[in-house]
C-alpha atoms as a PDB file:
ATOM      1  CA  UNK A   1      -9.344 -17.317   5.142  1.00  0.00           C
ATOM      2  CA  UNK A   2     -11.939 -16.073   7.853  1.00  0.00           C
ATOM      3  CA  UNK A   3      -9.176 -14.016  10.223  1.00  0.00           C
ATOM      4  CA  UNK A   4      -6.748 -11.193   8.761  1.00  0.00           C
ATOM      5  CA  UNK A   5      -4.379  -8.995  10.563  1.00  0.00           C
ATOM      6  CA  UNK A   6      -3.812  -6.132   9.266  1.00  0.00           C
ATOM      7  CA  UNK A   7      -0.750  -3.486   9.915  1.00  0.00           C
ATOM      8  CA  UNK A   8      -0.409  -0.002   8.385  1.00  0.00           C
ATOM      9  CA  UNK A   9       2.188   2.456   9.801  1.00  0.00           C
ATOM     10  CA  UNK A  10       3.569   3.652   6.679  1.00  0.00           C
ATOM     11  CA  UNK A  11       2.318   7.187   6.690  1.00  0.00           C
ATOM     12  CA  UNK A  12       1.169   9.713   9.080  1.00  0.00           C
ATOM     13  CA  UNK A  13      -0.888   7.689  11.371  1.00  0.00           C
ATOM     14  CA  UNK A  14      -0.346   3.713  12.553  1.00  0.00           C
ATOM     15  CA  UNK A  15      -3.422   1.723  12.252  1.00  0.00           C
ATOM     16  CA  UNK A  16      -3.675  -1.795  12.701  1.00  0.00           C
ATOM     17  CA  UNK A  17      -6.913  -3.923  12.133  1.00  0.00           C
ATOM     18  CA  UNK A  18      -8.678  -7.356  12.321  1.00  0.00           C
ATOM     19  CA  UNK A  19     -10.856  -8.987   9.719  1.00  0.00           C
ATOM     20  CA  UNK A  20     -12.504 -11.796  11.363  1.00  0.00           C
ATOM     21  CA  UNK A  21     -15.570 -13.045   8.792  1.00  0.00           C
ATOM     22  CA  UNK A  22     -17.849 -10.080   8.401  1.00  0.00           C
ATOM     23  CA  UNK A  23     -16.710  -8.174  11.472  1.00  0.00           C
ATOM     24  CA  UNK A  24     -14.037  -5.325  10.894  1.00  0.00           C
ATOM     25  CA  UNK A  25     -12.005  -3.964  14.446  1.00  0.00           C
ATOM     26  CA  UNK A  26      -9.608  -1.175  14.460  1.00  0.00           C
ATOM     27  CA  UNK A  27      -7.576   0.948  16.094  1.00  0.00           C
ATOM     28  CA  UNK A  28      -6.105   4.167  14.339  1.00  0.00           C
ATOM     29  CA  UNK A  29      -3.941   6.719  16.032  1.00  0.00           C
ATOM     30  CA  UNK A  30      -2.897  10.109  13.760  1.00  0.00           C
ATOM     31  CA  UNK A  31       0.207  10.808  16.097  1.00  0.00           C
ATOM     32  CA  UNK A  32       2.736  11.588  14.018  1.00  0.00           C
ATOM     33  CA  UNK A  33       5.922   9.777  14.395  1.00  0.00           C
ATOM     34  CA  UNK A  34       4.653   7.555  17.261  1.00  0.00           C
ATOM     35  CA  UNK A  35       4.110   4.216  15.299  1.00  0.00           C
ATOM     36  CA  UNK A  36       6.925   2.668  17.363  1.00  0.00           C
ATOM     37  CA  UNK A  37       5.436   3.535  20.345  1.00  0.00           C
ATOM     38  CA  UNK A  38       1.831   2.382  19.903  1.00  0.00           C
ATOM     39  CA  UNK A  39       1.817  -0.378  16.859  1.00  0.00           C
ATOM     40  CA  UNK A  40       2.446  -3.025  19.806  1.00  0.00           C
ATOM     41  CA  UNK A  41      -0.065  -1.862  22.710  1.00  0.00           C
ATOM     42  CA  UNK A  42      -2.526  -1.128  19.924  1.00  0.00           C
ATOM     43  CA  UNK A  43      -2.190  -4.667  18.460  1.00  0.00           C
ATOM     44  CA  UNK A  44      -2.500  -6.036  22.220  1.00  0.00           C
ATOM     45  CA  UNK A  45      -5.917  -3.965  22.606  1.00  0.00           C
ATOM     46  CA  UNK A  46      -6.969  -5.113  19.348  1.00  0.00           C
ATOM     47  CA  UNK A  47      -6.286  -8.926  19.928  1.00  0.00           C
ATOM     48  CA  UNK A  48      -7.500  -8.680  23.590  1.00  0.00           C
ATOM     49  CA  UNK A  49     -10.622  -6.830  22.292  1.00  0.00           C
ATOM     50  CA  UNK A  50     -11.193  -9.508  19.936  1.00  0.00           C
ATOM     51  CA  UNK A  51     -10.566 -12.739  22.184  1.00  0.00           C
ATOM     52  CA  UNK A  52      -8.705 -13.520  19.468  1.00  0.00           C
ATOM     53  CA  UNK A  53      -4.904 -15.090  19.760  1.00  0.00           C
ATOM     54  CA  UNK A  54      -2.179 -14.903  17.672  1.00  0.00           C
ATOM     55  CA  UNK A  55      -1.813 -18.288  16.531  1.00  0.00           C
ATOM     56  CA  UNK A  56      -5.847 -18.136  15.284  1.00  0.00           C
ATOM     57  CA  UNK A  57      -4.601 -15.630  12.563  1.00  0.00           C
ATOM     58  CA  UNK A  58      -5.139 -16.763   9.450  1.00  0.00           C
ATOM     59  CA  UNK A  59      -2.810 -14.281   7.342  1.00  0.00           C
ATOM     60  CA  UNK A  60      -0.976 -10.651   7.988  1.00  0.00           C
ATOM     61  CA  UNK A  61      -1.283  -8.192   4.980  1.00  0.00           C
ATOM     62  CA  UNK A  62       1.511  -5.509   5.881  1.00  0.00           C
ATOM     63  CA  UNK A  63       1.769  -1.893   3.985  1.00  0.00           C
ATOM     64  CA  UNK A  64       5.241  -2.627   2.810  1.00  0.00           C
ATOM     65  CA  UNK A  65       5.517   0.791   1.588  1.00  0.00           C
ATOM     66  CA  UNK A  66       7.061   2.845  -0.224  1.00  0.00           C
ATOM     67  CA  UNK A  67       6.550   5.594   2.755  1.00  0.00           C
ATOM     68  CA  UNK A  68       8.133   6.673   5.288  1.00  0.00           C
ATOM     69  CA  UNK A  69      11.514   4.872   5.555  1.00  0.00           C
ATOM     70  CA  UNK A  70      11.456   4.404  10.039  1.00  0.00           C
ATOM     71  CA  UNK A  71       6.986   3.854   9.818  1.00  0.00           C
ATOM     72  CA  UNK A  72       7.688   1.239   6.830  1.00  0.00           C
ATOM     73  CA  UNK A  73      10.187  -0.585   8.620  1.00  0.00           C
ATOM     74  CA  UNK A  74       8.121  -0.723  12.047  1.00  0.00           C
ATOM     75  CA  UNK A  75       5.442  -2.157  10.178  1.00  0.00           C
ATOM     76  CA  UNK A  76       7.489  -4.775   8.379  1.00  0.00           C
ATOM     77  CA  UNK A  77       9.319  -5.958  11.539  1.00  0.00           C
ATOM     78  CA  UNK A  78       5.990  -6.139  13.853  1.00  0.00           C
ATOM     79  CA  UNK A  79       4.745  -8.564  10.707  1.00  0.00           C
ATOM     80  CA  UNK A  80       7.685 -10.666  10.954  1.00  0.00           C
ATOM     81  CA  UNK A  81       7.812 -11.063  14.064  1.00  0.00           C
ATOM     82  CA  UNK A  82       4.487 -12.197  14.344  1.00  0.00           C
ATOM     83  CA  UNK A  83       4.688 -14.483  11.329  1.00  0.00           C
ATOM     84  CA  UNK A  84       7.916 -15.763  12.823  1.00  0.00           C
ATOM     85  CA  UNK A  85       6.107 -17.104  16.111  1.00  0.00           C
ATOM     86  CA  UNK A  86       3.376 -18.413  14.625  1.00  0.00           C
ATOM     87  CA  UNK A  87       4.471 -19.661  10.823  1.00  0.00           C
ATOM     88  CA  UNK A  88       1.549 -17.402   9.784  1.00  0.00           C
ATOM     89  CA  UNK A  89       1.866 -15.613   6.363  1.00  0.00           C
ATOM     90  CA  UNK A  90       2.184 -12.525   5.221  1.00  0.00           C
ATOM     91  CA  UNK A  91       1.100 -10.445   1.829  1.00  0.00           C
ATOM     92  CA  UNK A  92       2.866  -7.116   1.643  1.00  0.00           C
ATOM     93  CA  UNK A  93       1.187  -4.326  -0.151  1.00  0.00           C
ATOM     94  CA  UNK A  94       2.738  -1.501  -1.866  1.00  0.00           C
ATOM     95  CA  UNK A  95       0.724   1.504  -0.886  1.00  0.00           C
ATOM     96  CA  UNK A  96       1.011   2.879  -4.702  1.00  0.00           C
ATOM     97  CA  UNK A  97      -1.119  -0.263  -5.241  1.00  0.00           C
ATOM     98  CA  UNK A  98      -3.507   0.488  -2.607  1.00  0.00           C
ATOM     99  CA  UNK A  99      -3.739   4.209  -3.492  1.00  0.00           C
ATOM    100  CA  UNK A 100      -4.825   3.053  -7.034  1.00  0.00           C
ATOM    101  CA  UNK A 101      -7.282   0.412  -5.254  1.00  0.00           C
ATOM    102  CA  UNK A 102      -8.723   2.841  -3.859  1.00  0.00           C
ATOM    103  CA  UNK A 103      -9.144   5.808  -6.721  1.00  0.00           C
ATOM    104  CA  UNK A 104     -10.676   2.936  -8.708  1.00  0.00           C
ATOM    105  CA  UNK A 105     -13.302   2.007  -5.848  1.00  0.00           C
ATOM    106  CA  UNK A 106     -14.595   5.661  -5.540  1.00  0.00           C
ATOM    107  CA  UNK A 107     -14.611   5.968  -9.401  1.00  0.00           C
ATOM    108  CA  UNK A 108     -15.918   4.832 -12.439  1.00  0.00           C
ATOM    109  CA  UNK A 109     -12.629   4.475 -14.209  1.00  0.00           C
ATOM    110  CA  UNK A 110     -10.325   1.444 -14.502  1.00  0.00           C
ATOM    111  CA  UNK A 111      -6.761   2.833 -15.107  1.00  0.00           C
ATOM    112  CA  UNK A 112      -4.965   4.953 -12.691  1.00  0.00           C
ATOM    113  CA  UNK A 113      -1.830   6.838 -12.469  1.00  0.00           C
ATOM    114  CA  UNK A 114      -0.514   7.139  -8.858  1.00  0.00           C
ATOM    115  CA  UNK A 115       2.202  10.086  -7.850  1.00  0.00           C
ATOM    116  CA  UNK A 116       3.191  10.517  -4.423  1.00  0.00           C
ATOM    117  CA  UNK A 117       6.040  13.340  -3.263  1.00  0.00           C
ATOM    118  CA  UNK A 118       9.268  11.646  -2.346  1.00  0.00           C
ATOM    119  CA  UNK A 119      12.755  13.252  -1.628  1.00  0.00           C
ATOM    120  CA  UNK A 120      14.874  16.033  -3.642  1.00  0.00           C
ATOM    121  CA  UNK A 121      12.002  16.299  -6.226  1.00  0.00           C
ATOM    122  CA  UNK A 122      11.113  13.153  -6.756  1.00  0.00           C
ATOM    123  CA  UNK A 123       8.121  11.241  -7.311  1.00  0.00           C
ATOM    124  CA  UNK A 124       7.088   7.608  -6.344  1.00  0.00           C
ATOM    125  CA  UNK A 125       5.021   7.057  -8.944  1.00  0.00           C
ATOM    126  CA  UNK A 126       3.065   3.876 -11.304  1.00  0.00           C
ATOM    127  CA  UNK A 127       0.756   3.215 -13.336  1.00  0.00           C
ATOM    128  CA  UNK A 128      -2.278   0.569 -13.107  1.00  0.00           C
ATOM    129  CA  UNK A 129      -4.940  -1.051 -14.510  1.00  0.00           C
ATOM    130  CA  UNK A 130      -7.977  -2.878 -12.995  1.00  0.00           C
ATOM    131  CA  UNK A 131      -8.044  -7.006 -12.191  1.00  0.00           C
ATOM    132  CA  UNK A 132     -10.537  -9.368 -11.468  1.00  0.00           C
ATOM    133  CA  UNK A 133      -7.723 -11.486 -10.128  1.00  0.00           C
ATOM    134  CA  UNK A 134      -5.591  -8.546  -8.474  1.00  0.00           C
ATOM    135  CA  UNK A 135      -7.576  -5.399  -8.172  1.00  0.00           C
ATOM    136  CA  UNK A 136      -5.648  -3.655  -9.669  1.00  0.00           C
ATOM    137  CA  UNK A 137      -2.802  -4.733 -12.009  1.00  0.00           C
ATOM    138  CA  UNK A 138       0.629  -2.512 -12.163  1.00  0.00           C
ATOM    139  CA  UNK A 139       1.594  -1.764 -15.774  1.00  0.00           C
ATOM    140  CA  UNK A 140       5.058  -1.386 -16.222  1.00  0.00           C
ATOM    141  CA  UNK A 141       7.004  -0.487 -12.681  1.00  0.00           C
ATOM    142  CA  UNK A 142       6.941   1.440  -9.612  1.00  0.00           C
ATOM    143  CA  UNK A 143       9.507   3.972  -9.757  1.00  0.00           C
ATOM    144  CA  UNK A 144      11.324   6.596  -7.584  1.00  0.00           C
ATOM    145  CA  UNK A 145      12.326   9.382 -10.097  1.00  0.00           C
ATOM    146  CA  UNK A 146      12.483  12.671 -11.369  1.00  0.00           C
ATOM    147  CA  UNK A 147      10.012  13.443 -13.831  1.00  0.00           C
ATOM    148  CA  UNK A 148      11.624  13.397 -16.691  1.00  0.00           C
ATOM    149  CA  UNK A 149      13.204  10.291 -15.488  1.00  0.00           C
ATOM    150  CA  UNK A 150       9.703   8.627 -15.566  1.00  0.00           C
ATOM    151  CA  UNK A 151      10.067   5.738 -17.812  1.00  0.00           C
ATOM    152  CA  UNK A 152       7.598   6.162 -20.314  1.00  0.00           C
ATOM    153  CA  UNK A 153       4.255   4.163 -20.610  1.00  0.00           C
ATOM    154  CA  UNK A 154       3.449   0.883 -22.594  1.00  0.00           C
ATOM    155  CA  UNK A 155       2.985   1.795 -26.091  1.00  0.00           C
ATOM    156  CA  UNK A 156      -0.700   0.399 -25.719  1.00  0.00           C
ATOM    157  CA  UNK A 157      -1.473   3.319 -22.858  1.00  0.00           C
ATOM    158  CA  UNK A 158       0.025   6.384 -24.513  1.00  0.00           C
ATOM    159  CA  UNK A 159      -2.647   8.732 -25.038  1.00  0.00           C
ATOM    160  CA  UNK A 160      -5.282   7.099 -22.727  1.00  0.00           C
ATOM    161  CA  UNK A 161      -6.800   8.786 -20.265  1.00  0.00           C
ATOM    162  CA  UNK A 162      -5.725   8.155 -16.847  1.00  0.00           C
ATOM    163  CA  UNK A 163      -7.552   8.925 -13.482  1.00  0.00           C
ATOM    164  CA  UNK A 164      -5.053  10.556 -11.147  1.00  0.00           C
ATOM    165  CA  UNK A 165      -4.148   9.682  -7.834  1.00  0.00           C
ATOM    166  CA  UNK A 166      -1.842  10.560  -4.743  1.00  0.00           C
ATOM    167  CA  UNK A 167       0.079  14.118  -3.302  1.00  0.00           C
ATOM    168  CA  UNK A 168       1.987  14.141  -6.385  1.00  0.00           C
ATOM    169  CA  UNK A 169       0.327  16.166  -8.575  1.00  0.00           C
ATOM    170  CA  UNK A 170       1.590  19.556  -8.323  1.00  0.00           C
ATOM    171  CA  UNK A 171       3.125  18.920 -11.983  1.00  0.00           C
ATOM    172  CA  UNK A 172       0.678  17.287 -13.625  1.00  0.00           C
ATOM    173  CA  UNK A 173       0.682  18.852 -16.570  1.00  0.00           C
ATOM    174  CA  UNK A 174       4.791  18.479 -16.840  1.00  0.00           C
ATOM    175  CA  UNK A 175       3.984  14.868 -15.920  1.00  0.00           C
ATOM    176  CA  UNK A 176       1.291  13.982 -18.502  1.00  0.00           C
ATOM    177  CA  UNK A 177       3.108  15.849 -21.053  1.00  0.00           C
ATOM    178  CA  UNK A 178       6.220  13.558 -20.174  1.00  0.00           C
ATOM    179  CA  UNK A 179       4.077  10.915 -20.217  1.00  0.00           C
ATOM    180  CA  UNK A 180       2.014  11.433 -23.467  1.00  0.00           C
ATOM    181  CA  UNK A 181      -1.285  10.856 -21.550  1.00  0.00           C
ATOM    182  CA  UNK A 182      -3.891  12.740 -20.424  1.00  0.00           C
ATOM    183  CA  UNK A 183      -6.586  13.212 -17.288  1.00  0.00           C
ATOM    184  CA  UNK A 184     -10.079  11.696 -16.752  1.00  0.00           C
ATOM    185  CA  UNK A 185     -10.193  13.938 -13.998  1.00  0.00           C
ATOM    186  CA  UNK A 186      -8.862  15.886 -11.103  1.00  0.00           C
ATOM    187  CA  UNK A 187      -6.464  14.195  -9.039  1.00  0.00           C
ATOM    188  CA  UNK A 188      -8.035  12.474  -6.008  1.00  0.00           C
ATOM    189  CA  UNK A 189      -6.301  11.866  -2.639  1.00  0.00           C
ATOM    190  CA  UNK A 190      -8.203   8.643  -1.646  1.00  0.00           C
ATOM    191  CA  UNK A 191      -8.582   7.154   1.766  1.00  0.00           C
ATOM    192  CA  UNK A 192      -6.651   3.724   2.379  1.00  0.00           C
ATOM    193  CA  UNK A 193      -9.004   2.373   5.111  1.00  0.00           C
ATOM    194  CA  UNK A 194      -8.602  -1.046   6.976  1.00  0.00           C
ATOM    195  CA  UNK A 195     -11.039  -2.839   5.057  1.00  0.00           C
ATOM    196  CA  UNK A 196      -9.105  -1.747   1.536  1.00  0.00           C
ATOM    197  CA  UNK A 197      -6.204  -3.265   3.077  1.00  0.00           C
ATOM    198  CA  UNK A 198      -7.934  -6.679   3.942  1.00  0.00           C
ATOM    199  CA  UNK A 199      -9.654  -7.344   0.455  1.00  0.00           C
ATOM    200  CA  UNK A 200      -6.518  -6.563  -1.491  1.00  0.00           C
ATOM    201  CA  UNK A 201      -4.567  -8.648   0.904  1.00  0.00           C
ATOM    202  CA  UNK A 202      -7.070 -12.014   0.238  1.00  0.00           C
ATOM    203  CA  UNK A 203      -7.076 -11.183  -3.406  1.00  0.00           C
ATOM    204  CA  UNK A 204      -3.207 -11.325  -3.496  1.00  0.00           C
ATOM    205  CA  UNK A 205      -2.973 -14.227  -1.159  1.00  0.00           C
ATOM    206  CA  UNK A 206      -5.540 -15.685  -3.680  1.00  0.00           C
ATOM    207  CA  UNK A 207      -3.034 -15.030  -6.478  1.00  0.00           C
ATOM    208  CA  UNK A 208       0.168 -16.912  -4.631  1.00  0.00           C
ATOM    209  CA  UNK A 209       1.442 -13.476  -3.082  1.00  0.00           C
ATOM    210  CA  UNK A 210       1.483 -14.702   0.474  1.00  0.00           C
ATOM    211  CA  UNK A 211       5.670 -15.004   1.980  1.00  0.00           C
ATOM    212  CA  UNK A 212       7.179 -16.205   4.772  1.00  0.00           C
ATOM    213  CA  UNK A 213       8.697 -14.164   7.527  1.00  0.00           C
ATOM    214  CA  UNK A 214      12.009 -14.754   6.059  1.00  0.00           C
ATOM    215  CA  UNK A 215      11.165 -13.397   2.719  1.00  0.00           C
ATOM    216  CA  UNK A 216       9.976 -10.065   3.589  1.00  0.00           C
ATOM    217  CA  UNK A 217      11.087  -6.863   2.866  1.00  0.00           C
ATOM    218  CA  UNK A 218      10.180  -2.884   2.897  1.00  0.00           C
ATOM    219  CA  UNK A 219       9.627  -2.002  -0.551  1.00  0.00           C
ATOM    220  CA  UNK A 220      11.664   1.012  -0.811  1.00  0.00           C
ATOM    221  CA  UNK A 221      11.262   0.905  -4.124  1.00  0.00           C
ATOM    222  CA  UNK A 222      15.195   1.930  -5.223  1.00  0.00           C
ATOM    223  CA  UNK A 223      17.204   0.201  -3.051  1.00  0.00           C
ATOM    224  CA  UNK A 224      20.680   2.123  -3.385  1.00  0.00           C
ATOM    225  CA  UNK A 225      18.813   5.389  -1.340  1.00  0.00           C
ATOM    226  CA  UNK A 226      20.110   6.087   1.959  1.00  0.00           C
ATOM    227  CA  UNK A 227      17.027   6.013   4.187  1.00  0.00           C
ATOM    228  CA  UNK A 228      18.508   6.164   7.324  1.00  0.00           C
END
């Protein structure tokens, strides 16, 4: 697997990179709200940049969300349109997963609670657990909830400690308390770079994650939301 596209315009900023063996290119643009404008003439750039063409990509890891519901979407239909004109495939990554992926790689712990503010007071939120085989292993769900709609944890977790990750934190102690579980440490806002993306994209591929263009979807996480 020596070249990996890789698309994130599920948050703030739209940021698209290219793994090719040891060498890492990016481009990243903060503009808010402007993913739709600039995923395309920054993948061009990128490709151009690169002498690299489409058809030489070896696999497209896409942040499938959740996120924001118009950047999430943008992202998912740049990746299958590319995968569609080349039969290239395509490992979509929550971003709950990635958040966690990265808490654990600028830490010393190996589980990891991830909150993250959605809409009318609720919380994208799951729970995970280090992997050899994964990175990081989700224990239970990803929800969308209140918090007291929070399913609870595995019987085997209550009353672990749990590093904390993510914007949704404000509650902690209402959510641990919920939750039956309690902190390692402050909660941590990590950075999901490029290069996060790209290893827990070839680890998933790795594990039989990989679709085809027709297969993928944002992952909204509760469908029956009206996200328009």
């Amino acid at each position: 697997m020596n070249t990996i596209l890789t698309i994130d315009t599920s948050s703030t900023h739209c940021a698209v990179a290219l793994q090719h063996g040891d060498v890492l290119l990016e481009r990243v643009t903060e503009a808010e709200r402007q993913s739709a404008q600039r995923v395309l003439p920054m993948l061009s750039e990128l490709l151009l940049d690169a002498e690299i063409a489409i058809s030489a990509i070896d696999l497209i890891a896409v942040v499938a969300g959740p996120g924001s519901f118009t950047g999430v979407r943008i992202g998912v239909a740049v990746a299958q349109g590319l995968s569609f004109s080349a039969a290239i495939p395509v490992v979509p990554l929550s971003s709950l997963a990635l958040l966690a992926m990265a808490a654990v790689s600028e830490s010393s712990f190996d589980r990891v609670l991830v909150s993250e503010e959605a809409r009318e007071g609720e919380l994208y939120f799951a729970a995970y657990q280090c992997s050899d085989r994964q990175g990081v292993e989700l224990v239970g769900r990803e929800q969308v909830a209140l918090i007291e709609e929070l399913d609870a944890l595995p019987g085997h977790s209550k009353g672990a400690s749990w590093c904390l990750a993510g914007s949704g934190w404000e509650r902690q102690t209402e959510i641990l308390q919920h939750l039956g579980c309690t902190a390692a440490a402050e909660p941590q806002t990590p950075v999901i770079g490029n290069q996060l993306i790209a290893n827990l994209a070839l680890l998933r591929f790795n594990c039989g994650e990989a679709v085809d263009a027709t297969q993928l979807r944002p992952n909204y996480v509760k469908e029956q939301l009206d996200y328009t």
